[in-house]
C-alpha atoms as a PDB file:
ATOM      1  CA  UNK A   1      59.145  33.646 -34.859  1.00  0.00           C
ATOM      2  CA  UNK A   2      59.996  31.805 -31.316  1.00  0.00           C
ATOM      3  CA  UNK A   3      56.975  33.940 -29.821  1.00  0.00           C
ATOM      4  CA  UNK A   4      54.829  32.833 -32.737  1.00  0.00           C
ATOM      5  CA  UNK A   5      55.704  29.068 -32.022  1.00  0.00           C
ATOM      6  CA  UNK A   6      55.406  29.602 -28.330  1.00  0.00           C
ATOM      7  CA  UNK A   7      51.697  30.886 -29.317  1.00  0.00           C
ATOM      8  CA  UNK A   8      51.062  28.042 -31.498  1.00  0.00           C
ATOM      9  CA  UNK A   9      51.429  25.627 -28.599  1.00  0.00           C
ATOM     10  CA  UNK A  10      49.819  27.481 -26.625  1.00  0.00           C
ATOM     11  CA  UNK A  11      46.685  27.210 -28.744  1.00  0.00           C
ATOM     12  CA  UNK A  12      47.465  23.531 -29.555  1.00  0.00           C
ATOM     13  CA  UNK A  13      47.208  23.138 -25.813  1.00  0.00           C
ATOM     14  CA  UNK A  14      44.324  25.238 -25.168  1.00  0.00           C
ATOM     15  CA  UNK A  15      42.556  23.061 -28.010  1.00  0.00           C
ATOM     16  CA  UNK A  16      43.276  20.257 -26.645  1.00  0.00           C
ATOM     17  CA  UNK A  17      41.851  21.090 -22.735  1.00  0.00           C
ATOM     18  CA  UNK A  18      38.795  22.345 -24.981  1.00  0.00           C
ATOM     19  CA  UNK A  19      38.077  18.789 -26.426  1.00  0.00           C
ATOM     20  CA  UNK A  20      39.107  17.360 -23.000  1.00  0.00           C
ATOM     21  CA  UNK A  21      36.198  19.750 -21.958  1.00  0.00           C
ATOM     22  CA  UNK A  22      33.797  18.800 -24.415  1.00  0.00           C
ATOM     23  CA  UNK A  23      34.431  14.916 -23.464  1.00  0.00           C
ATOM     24  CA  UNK A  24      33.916  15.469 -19.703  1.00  0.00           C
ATOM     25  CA  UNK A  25      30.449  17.606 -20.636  1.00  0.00           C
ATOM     26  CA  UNK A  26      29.409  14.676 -23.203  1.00  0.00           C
ATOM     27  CA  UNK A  27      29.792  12.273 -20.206  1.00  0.00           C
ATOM     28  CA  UNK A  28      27.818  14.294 -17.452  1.00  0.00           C
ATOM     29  CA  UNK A  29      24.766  14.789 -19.856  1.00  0.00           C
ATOM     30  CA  UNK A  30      25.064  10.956 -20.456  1.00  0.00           C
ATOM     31  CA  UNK A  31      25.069  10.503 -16.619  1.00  0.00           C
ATOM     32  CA  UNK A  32      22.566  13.400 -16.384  1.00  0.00           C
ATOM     33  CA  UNK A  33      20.202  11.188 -19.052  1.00  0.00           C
ATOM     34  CA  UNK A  34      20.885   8.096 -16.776  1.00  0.00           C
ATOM     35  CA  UNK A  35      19.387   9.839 -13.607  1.00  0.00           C
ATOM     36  CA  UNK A  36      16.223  10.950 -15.187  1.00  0.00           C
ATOM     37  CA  UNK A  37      15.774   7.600 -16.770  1.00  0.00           C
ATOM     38  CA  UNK A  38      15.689   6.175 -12.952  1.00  0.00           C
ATOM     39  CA  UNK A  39      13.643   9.107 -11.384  1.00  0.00           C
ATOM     40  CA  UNK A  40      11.062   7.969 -14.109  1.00  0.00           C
ATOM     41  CA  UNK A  41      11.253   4.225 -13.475  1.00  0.00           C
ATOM     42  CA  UNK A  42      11.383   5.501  -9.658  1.00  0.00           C
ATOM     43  CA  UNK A  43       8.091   7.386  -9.962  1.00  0.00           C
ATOM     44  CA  UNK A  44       6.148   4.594 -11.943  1.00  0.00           C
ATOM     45  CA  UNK A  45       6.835   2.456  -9.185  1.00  0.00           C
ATOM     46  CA  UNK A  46       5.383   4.616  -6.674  1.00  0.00           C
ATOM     47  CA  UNK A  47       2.757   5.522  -8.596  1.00  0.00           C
ATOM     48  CA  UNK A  48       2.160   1.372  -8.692  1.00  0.00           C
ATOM     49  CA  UNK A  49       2.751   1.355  -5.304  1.00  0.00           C
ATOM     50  CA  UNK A  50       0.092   3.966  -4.150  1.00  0.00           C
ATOM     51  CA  UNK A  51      -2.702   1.551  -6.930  1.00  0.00           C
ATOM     52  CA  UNK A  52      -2.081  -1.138  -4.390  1.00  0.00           C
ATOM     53  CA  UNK A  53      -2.188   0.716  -1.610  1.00  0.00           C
ATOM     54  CA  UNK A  54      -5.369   2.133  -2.229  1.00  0.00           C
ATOM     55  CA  UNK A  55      -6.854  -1.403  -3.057  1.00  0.00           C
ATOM     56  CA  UNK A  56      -5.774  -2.597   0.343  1.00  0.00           C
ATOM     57  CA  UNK A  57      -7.336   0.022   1.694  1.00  0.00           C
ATOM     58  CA  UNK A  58     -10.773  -0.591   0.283  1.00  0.00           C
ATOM     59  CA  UNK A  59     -10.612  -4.445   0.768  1.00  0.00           C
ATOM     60  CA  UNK A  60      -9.864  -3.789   4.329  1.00  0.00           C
ATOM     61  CA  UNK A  61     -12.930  -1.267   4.198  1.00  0.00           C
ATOM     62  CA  UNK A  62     -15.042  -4.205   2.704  1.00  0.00           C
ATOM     63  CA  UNK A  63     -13.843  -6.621   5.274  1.00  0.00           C
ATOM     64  CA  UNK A  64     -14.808  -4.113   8.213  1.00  0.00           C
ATOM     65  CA  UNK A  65     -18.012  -3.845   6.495  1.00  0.00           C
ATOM     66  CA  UNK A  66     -18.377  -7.931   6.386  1.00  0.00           C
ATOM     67  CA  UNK A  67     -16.961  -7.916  10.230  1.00  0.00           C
ATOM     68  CA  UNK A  68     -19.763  -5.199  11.289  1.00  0.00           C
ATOM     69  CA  UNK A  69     -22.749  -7.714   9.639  1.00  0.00           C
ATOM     70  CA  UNK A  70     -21.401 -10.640  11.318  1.00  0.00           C
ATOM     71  CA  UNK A  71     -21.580  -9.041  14.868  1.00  0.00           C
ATOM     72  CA  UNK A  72     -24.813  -7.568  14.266  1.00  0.00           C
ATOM     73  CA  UNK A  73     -25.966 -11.255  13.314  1.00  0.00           C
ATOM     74  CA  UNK A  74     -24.366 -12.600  16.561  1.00  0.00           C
ATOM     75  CA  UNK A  75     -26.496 -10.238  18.179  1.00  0.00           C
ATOM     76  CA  UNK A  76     -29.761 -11.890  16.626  1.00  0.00           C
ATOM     77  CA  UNK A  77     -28.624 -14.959  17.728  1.00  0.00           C
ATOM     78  CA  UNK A  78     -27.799 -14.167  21.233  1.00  0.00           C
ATOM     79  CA  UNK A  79     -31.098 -12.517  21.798  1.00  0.00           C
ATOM     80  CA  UNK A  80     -32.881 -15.387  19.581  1.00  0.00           C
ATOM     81  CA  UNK A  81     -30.842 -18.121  22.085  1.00  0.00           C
ATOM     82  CA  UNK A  82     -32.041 -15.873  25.079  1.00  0.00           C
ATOM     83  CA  UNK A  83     -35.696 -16.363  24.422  1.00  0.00           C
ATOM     84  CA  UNK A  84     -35.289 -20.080  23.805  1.00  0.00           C
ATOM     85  CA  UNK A  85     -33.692 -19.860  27.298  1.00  0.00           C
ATOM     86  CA  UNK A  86     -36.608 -18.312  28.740  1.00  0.00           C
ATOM     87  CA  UNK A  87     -39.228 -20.389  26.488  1.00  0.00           C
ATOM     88  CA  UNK A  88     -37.713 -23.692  27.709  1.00  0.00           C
ATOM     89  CA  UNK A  89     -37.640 -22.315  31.612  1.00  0.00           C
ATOM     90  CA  UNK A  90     -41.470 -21.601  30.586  1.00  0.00           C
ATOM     91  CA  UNK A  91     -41.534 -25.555  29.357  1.00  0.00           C
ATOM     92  CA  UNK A  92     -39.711 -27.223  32.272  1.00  0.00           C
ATOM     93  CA  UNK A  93     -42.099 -24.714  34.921  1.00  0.00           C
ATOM     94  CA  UNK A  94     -45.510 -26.067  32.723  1.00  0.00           C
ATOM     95  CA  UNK A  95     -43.794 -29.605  33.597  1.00  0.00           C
ATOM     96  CA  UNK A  96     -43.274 -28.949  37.300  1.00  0.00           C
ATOM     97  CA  UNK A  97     -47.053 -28.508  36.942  1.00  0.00           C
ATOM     98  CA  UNK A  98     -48.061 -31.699  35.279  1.00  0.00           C
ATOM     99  CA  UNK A  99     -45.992 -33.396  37.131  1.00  0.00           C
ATOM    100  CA  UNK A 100     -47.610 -31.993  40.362  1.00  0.00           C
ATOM    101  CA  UNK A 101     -51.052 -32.676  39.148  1.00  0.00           C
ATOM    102  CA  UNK A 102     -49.912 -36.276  37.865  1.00  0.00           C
ATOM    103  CA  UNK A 103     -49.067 -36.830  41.432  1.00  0.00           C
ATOM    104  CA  UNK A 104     -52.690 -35.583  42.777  1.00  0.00           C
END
């Protein structure tokens, strides 16, 4: 009867580090839930993240683009500028001339 009492305890006890058990396992899946709740918020983000990152990418190719036209125009003008240079050397030379002639 003693050793049946003894064993009774013993299961009581064993029970109870079950349920124990049982709470501890309840809380890590709860804590499990939580971490793949934030991977998920974590990997919207990026994916957000990478959406930007790709339109900054192809404004800055646009802008490039814009940057390329505008040197290519300051080319006109330098070379437009150059042969007003050399028209108005042409001007001042056909001056020299009158001038000379003015004097004869």
């Amino acid at each position: 009867i003693k050793s049946a009492g003894a064993m009774i305890k013993s299961a009581g006890a064993m029970i109870k580090s079950a349920s124990a058990m049982i709470k501890s396992a309840g809380a890590m899946i709860k804590s499990a839930g939580a971490m793949i709740k934030s991977v998920g918020a974590m990997i919207k983000s990026a994916g957000a993240m990478i959406k930007s990152a790709s339109a900054m990418i192809k404004s800055a190719g646009a802008m490039i683009k814009s940057a390329g036209v505008m040197i290519k125009s300051a080319g006109v003008m330098i070379k437009s500028a150059g042969v007003m240079i050399k028209s108005a050397g042409v001007m001042i030379k056909s001056a020299g001339v009158m001038i000379k002639s003015a004097g004869v």
